[in-house]
PDB file of N, CA and C in Angstrom:
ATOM      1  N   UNK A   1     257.020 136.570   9.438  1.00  0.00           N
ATOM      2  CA  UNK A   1     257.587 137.836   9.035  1.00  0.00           C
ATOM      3  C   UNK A   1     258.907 138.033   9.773  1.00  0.00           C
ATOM      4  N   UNK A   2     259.977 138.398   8.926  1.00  0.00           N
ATOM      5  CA  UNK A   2     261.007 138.680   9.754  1.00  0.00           C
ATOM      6  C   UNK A   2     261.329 140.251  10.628  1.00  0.00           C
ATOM      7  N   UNK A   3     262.226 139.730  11.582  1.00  0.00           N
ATOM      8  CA  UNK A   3     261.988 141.400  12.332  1.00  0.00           C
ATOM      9  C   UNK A   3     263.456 142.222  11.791  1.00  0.00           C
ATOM     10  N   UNK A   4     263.054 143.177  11.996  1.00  0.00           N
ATOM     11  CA  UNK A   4     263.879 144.566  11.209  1.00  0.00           C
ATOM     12  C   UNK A   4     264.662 144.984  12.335  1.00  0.00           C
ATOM     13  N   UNK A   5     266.025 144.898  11.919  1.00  0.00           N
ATOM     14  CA  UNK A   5     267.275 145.550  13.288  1.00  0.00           C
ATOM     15  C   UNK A   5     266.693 147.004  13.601  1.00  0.00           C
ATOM     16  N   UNK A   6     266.678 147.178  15.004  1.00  0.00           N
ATOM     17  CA  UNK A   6     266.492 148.818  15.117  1.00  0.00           C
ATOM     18  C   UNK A   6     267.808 149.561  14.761  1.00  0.00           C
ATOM     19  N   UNK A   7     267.890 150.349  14.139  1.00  0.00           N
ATOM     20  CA  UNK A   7     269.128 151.212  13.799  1.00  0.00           C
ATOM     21  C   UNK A   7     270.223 151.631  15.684  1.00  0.00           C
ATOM     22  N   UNK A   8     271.146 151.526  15.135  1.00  0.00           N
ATOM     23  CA  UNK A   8     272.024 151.786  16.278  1.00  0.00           C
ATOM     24  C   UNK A   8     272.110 150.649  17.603  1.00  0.00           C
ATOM     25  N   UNK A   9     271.546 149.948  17.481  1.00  0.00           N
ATOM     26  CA  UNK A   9     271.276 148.623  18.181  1.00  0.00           C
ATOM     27  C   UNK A   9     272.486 147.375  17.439  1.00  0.00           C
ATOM     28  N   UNK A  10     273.072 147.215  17.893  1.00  0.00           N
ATOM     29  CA  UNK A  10     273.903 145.790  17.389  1.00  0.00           C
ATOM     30  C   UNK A  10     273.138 144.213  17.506  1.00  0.00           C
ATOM     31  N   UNK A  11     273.481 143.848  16.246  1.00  0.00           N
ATOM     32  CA  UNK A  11     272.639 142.464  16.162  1.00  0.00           C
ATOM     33  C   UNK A  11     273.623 141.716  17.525  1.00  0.00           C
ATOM     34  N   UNK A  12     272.966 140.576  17.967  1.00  0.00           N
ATOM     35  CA  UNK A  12     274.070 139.717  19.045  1.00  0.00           C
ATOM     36  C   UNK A  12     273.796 138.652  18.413  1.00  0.00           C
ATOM     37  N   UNK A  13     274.828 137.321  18.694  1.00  0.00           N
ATOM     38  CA  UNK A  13     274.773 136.524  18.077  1.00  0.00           C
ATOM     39  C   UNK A  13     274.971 135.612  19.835  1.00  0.00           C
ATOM     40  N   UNK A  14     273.804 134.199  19.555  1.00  0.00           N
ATOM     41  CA  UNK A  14     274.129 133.392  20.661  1.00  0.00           C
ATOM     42  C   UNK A  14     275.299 133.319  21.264  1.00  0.00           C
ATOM     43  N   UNK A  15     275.880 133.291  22.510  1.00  0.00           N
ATOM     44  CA  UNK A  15     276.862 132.827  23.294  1.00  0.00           C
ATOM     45  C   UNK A  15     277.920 133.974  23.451  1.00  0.00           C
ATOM     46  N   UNK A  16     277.536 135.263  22.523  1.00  0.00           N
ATOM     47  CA  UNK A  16     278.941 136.463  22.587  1.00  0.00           C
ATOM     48  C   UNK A  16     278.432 137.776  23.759  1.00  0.00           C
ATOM     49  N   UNK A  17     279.231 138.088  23.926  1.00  0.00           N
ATOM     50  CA  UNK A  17     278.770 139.100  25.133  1.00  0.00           C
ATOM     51  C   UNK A  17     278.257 140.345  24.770  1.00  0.00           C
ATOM     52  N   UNK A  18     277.581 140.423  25.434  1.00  0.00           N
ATOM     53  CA  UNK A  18     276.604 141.489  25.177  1.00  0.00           C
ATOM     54  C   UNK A  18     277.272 142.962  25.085  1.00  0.00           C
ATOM     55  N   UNK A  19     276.874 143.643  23.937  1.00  0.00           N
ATOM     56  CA  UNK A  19     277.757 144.978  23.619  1.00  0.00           C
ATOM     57  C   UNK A  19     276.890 146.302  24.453  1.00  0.00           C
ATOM     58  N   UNK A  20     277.764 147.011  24.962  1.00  0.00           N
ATOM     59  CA  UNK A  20     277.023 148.217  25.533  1.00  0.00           C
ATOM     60  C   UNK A  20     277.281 149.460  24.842  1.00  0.00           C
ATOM     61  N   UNK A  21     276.285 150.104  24.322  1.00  0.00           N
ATOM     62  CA  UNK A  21     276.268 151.002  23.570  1.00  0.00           C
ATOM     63  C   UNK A  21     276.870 152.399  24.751  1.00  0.00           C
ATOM     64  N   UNK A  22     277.589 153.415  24.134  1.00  0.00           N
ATOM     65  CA  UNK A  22     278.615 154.467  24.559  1.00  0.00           C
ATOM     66  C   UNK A  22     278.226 155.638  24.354  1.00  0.00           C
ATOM     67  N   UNK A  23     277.165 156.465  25.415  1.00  0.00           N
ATOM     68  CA  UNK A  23     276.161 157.500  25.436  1.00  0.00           C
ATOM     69  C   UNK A  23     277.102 158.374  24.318  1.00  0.00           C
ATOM     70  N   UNK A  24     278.367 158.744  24.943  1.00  0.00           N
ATOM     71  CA  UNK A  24     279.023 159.614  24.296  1.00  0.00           C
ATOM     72  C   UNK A  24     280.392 160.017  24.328  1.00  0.00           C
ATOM     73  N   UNK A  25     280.959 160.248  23.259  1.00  0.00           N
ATOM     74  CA  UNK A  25     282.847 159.694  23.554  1.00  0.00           C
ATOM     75  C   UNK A  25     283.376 160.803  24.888  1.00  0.00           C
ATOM     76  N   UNK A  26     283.579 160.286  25.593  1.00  0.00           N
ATOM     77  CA  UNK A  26     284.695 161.334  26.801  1.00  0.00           C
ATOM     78  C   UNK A  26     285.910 161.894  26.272  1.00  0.00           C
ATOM     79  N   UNK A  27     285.890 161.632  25.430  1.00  0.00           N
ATOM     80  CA  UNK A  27     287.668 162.309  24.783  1.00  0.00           C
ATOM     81  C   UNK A  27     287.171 163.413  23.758  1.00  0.00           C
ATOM     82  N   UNK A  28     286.225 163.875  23.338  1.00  0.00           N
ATOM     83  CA  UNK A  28     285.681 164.801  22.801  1.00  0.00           C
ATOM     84  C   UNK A  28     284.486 165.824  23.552  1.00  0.00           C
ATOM     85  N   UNK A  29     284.721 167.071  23.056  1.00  0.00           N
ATOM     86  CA  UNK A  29     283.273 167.731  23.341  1.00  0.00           C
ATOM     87  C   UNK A  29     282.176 167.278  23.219  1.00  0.00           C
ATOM     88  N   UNK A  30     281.126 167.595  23.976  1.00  0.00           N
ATOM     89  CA  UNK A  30     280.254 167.311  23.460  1.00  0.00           C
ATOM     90  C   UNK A  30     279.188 167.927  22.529  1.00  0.00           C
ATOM     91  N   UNK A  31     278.628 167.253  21.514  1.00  0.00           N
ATOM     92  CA  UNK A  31     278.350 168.613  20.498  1.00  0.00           C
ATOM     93  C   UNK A  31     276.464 169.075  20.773  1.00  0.00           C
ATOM     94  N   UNK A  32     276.820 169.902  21.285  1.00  0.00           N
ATOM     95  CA  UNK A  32     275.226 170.764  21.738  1.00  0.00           C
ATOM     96  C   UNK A  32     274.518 171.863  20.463  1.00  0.00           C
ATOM     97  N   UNK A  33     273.722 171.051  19.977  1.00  0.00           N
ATOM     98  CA  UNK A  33     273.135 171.930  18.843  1.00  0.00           C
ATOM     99  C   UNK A  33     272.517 172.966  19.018  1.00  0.00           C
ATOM    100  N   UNK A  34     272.760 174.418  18.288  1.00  0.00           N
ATOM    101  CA  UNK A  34     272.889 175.564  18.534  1.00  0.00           C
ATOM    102  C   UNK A  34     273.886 176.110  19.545  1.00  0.00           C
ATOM    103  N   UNK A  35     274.602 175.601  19.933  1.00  0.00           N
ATOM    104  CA  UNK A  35     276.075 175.945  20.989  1.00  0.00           C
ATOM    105  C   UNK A  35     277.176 175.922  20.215  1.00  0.00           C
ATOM    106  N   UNK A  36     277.629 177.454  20.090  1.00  0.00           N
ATOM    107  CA  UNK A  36     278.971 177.756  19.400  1.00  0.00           C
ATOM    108  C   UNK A  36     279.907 178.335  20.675  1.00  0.00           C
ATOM    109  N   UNK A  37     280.865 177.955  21.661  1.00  0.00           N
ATOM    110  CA  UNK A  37     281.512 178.132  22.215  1.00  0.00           C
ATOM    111  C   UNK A  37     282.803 179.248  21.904  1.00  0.00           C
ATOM    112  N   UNK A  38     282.748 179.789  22.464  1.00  0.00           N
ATOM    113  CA  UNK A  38     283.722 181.359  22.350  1.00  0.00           C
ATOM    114  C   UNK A  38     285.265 180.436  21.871  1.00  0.00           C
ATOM    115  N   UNK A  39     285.921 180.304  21.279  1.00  0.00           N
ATOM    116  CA  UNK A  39     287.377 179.764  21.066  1.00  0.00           C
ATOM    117  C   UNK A  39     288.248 180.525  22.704  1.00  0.00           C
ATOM    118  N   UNK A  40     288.788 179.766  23.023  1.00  0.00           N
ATOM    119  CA  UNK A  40     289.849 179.895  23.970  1.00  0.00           C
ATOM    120  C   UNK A  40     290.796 180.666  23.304  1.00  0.00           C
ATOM    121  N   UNK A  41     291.213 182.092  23.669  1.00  0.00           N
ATOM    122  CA  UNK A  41     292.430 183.061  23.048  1.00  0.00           C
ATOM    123  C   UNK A  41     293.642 182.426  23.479  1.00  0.00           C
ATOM    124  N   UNK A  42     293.445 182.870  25.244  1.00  0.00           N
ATOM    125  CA  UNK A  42     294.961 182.375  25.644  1.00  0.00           C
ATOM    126  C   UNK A  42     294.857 182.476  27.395  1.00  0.00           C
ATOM    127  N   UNK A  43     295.493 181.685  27.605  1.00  0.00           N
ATOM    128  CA  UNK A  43     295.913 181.674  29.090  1.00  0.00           C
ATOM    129  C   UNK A  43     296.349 182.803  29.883  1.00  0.00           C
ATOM    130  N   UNK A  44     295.795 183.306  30.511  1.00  0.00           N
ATOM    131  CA  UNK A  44     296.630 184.880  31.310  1.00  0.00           C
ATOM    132  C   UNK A  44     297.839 184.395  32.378  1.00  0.00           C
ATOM    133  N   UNK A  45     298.757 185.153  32.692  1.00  0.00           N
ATOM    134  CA  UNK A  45     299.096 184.843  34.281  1.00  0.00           C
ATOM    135  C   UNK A  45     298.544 185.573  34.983  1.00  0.00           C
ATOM    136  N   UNK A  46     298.858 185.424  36.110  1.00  0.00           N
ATOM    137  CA  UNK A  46     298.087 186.318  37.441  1.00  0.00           C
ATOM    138  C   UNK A  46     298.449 187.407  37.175  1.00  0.00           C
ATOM    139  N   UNK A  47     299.975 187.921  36.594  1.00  0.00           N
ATOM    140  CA  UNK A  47     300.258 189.330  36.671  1.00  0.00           C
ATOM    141  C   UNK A  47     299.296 190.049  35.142  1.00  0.00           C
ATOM    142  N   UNK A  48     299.243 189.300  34.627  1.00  0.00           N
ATOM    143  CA  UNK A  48     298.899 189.758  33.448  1.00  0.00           C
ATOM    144  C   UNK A  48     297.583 190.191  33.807  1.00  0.00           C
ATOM    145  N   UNK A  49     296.662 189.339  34.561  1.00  0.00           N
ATOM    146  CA  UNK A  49     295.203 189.502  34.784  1.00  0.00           C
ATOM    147  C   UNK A  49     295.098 190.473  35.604  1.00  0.00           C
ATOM    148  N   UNK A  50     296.093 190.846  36.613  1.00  0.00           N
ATOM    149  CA  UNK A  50     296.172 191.605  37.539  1.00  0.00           C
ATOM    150  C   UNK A  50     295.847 192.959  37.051  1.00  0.00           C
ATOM    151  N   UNK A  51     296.880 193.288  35.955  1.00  0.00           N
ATOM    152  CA  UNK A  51     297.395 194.791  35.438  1.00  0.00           C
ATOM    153  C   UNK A  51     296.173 195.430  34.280  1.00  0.00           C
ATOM    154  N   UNK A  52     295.456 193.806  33.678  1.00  0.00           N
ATOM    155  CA  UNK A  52     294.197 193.963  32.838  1.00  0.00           C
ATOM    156  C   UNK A  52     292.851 194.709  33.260  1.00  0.00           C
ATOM    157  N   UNK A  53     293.036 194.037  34.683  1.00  0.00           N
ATOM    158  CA  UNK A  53     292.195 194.055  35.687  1.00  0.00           C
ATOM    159  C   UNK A  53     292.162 195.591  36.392  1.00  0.00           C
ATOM    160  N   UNK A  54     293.445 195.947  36.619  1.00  0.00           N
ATOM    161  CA  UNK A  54     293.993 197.177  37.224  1.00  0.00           C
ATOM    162  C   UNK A  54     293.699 198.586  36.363  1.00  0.00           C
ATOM    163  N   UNK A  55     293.975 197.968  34.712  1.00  0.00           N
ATOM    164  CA  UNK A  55     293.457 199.392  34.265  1.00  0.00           C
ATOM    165  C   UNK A  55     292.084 199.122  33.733  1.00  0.00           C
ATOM    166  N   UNK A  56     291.254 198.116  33.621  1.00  0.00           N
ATOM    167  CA  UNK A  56     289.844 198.573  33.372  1.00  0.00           C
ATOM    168  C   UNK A  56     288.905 199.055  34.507  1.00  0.00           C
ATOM    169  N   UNK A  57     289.887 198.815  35.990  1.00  0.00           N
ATOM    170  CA  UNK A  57     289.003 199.834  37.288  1.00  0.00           C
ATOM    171  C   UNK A  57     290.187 199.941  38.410  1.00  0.00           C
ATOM    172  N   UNK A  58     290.756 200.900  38.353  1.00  0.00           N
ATOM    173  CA  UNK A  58     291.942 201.237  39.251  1.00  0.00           C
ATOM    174  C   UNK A  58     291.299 201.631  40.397  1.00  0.00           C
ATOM    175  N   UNK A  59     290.171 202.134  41.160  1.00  0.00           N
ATOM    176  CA  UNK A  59     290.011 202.539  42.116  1.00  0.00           C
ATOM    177  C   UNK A  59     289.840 200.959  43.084  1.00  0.00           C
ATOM    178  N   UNK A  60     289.382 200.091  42.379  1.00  0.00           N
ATOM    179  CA  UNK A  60     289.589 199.167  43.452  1.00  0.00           C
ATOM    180  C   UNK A  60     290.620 198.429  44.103  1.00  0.00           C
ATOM    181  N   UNK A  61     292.193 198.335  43.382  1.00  0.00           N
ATOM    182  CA  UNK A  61     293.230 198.421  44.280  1.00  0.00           C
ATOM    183  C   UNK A  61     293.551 199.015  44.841  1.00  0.00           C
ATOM    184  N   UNK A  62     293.015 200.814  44.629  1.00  0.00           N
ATOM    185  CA  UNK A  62     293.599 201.571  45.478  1.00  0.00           C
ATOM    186  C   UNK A  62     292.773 201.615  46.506  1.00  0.00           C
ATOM    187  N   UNK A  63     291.405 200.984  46.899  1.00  0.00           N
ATOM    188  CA  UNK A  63     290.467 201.167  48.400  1.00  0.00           C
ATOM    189  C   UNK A  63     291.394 200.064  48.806  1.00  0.00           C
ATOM    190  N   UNK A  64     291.550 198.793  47.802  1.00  0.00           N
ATOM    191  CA  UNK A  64     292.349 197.728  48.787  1.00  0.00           C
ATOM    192  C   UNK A  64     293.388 197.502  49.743  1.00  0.00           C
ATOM    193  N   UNK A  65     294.256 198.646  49.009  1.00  0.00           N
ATOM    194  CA  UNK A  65     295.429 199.231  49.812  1.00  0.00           C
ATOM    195  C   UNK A  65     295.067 200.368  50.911  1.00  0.00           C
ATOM    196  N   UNK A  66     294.145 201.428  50.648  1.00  0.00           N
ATOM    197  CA  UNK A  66     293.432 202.411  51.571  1.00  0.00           C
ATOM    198  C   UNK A  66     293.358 201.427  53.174  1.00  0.00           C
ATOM    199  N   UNK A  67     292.155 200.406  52.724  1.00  0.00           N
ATOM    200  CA  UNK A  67     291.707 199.487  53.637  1.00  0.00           C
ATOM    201  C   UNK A  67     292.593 199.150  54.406  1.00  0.00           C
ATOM    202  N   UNK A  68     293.432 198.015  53.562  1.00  0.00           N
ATOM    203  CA  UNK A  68     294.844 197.565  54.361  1.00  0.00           C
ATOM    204  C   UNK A  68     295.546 198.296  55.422  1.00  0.00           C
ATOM    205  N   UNK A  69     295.961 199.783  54.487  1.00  0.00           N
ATOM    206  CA  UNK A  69     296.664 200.365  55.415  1.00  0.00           C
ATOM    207  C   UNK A  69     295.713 201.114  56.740  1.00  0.00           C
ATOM    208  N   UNK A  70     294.616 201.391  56.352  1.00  0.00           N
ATOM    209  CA  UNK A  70     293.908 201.450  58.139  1.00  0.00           C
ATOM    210  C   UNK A  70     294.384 200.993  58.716  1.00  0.00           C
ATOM    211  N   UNK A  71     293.685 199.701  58.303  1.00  0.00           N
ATOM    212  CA  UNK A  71     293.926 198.170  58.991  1.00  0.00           C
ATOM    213  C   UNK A  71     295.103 198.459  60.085  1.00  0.00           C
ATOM    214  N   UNK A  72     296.296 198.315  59.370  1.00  0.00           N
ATOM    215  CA  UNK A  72     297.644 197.766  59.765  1.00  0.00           C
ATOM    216  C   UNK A  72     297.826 199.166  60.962  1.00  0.00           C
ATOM    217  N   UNK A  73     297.733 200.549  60.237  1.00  0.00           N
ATOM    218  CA  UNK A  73     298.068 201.532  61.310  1.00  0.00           C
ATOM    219  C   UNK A  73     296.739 201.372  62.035  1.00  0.00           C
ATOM    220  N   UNK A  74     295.742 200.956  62.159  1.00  0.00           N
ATOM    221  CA  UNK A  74     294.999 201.253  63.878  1.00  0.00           C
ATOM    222  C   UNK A  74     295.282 200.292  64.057  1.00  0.00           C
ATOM    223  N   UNK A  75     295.923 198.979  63.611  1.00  0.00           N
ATOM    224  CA  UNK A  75     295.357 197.681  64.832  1.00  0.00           C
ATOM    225  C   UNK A  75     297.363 197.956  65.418  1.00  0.00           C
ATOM    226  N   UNK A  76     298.105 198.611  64.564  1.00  0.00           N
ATOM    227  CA  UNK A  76     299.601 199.556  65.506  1.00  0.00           C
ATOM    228  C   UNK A  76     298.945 200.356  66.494  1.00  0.00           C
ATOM    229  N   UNK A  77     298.274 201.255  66.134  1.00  0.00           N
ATOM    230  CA  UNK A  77     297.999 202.479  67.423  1.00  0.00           C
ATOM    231  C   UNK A  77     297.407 201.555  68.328  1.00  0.00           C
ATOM    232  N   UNK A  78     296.201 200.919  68.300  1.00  0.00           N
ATOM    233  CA  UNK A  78     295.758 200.249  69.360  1.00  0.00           C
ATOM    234  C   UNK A  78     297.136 199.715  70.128  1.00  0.00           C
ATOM    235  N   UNK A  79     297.795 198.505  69.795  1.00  0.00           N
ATOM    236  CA  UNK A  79     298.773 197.845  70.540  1.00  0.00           C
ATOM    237  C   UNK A  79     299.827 198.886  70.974  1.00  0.00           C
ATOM    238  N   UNK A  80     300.145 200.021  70.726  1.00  0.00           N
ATOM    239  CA  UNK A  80     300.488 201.062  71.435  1.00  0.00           C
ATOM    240  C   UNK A  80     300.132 201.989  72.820  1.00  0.00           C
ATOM    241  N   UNK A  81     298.690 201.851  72.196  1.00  0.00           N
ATOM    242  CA  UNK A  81     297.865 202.256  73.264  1.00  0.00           C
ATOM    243  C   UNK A  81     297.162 203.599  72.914  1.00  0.00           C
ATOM    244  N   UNK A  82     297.183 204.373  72.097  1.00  0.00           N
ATOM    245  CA  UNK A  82     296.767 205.285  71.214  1.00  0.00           C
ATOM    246  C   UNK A  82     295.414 204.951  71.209  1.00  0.00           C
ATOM    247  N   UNK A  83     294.499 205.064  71.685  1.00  0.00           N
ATOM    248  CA  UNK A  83     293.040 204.861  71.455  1.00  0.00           C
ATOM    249  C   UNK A  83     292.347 205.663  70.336  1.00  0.00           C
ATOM    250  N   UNK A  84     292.619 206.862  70.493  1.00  0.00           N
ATOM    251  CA  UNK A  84     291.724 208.285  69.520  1.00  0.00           C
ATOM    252  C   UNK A  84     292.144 207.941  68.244  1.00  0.00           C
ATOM    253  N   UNK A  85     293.584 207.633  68.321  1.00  0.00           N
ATOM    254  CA  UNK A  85     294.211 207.285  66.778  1.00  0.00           C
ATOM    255  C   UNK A  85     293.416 206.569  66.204  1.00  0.00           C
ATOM    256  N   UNK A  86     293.305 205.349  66.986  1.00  0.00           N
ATOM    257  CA  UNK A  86     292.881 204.235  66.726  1.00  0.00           C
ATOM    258  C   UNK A  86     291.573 203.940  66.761  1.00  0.00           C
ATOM    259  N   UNK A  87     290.965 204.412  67.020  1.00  0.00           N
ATOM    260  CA  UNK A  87     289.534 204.969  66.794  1.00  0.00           C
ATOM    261  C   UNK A  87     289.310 205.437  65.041  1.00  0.00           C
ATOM    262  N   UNK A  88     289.967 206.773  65.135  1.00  0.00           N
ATOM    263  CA  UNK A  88     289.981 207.607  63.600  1.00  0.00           C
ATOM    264  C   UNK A  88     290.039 206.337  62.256  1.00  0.00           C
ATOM    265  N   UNK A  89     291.427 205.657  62.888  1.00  0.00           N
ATOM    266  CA  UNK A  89     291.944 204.690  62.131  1.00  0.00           C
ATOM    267  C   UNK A  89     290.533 203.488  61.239  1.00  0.00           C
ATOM    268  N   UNK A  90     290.281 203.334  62.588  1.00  0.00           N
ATOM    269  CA  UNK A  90     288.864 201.724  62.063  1.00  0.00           C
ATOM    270  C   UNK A  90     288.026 202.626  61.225  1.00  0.00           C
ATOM    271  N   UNK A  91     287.781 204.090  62.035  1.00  0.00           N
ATOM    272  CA  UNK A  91     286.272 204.723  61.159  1.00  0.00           C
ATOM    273  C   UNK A  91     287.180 204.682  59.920  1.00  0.00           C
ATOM    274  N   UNK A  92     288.504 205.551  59.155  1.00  0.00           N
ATOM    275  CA  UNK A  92     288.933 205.786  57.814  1.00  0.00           C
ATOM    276  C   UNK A  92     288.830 203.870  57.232  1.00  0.00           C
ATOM    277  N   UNK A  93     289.199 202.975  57.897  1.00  0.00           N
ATOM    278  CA  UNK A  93     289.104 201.629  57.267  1.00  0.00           C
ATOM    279  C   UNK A  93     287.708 201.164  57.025  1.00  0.00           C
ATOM    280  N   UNK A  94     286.674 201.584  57.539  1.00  0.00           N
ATOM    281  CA  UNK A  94     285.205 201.426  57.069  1.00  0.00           C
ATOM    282  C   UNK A  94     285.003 202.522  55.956  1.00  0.00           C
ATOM    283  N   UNK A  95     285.183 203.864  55.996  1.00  0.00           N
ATOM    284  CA  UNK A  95     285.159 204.469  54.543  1.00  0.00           C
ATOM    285  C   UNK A  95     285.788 203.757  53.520  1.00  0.00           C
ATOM    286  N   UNK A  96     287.374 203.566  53.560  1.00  0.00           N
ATOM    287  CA  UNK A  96     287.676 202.784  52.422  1.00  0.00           C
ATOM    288  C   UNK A  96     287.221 201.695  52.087  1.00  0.00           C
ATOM    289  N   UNK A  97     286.823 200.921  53.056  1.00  0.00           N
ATOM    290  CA  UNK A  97     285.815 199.750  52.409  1.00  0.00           C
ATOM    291  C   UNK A  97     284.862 199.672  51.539  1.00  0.00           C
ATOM    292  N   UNK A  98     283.913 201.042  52.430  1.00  0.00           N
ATOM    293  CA  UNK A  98     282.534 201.158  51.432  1.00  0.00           C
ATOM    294  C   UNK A  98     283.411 202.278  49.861  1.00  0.00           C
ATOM    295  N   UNK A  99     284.188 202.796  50.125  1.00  0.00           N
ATOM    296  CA  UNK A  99     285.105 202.848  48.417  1.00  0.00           C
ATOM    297  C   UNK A  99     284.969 202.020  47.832  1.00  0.00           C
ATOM    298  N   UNK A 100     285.997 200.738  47.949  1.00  0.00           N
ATOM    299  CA  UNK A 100     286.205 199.673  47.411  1.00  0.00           C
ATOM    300  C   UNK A 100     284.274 199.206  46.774  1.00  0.00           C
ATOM    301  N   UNK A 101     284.071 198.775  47.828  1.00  0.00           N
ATOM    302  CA  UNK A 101     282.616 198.047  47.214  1.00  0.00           C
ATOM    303  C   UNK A 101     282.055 198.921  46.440  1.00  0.00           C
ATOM    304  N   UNK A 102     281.814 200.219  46.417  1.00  0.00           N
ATOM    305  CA  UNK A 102     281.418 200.964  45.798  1.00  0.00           C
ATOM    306  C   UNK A 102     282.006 200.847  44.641  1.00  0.00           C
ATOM    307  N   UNK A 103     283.390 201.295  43.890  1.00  0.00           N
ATOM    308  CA  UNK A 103     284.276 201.200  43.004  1.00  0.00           C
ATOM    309  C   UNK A 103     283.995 199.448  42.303  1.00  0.00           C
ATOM    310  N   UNK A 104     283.623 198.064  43.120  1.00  0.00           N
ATOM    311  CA  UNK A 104     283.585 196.923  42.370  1.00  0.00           C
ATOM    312  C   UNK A 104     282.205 197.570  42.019  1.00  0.00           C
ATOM    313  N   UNK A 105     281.213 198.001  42.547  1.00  0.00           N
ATOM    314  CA  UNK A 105     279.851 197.594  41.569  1.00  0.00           C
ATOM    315  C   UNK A 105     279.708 199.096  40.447  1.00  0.00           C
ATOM    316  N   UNK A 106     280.376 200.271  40.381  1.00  0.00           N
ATOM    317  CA  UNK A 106     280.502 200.451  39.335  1.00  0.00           C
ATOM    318  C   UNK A 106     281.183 199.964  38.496  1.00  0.00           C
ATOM    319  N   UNK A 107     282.657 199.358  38.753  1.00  0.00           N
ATOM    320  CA  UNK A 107     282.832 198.607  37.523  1.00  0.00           C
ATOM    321  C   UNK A 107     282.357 197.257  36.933  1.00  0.00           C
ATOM    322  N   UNK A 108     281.609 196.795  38.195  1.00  0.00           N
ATOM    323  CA  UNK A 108     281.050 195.806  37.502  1.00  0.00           C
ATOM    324  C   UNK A 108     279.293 196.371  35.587  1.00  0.00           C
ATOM    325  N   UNK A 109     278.884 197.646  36.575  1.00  0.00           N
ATOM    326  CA  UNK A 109     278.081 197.961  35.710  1.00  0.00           C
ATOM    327  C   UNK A 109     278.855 198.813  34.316  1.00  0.00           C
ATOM    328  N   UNK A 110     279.715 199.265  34.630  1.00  0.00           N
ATOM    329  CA  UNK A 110     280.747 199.628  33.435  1.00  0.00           C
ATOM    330  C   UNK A 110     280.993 198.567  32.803  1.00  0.00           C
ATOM    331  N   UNK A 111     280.922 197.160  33.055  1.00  0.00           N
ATOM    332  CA  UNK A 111     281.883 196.455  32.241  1.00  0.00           C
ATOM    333  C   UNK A 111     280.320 195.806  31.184  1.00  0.00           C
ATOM    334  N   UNK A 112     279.084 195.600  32.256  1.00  0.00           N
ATOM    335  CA  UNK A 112     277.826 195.420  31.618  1.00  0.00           C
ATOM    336  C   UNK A 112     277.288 196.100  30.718  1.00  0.00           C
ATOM    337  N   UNK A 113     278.028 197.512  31.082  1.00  0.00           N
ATOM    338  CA  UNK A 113     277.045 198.382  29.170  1.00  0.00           C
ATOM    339  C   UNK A 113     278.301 198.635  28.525  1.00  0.00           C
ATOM    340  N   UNK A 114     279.399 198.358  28.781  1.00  0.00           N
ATOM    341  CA  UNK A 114     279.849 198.439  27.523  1.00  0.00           C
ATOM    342  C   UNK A 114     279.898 197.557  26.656  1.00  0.00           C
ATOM    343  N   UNK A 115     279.920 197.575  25.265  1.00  0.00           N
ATOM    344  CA  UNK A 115     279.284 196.929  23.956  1.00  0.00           C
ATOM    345  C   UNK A 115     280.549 195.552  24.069  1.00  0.00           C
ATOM    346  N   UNK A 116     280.396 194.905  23.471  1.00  0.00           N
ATOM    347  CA  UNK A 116     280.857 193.567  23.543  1.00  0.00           C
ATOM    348  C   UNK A 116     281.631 193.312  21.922  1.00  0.00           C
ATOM    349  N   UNK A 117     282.878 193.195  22.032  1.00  0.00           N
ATOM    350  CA  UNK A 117     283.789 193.167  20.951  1.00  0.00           C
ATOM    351  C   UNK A 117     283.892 192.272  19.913  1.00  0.00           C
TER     352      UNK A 117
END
């Protein structure tokens, strides 16, 4: 009885080198059944993402800057020598912090219920 090629298997012929079959082309996607991938719109720049970013939750640049500027005026009063200032200063830079974090996880839950376009 003769034997039957398995499909996708290459016949070989004595003395030729052996062919290795190619899981899957690298120069293409790969195609995942039931996977429809969102199309790519477009590339942002940073400023663009920035200002996108800026008006769907503005309070969190403004704790960022709040923060900062603690920051910068107590760790001045300290090297001055201003202690009380500088005291006031760290406590207002821990409020604006817990702003900020506060301000990312509502907008993170703002961005979760709103409906999807």
């Amino acid at each position: 009885m003769a034997e039957a090629a398995t499909p996708g298997v290459a016949e070989q012929t004595p003395g030729a080198a052996p062919q290795r079959a190619v899981p899957f082309d690298l120069s293409q996607a790969p195609n995942i059944e039931g996977f429809n991938p969102l199309p790519k719109v477009k590339d942002e720049t940073f400023k663009e993402k920035f200002a996108r970013k800026t008006k769907e939750n503005p309070f969190v640049p403004i704790g960022c800057l709040g923060t900062a500027g603690a920051l910068i005026y107590g760790l001045r009063a300290f090297h001055q020598g201003k202690t009380r200032q500088s005291q006031l200063l760290m406590r207002g830079r821990i409020f604006a912090q817990g702003f900020t974090v506060v301000a990312i996880i509502v907008g993170v839950f703002a961005t979760a219920l709103k409906p999807k376009q």
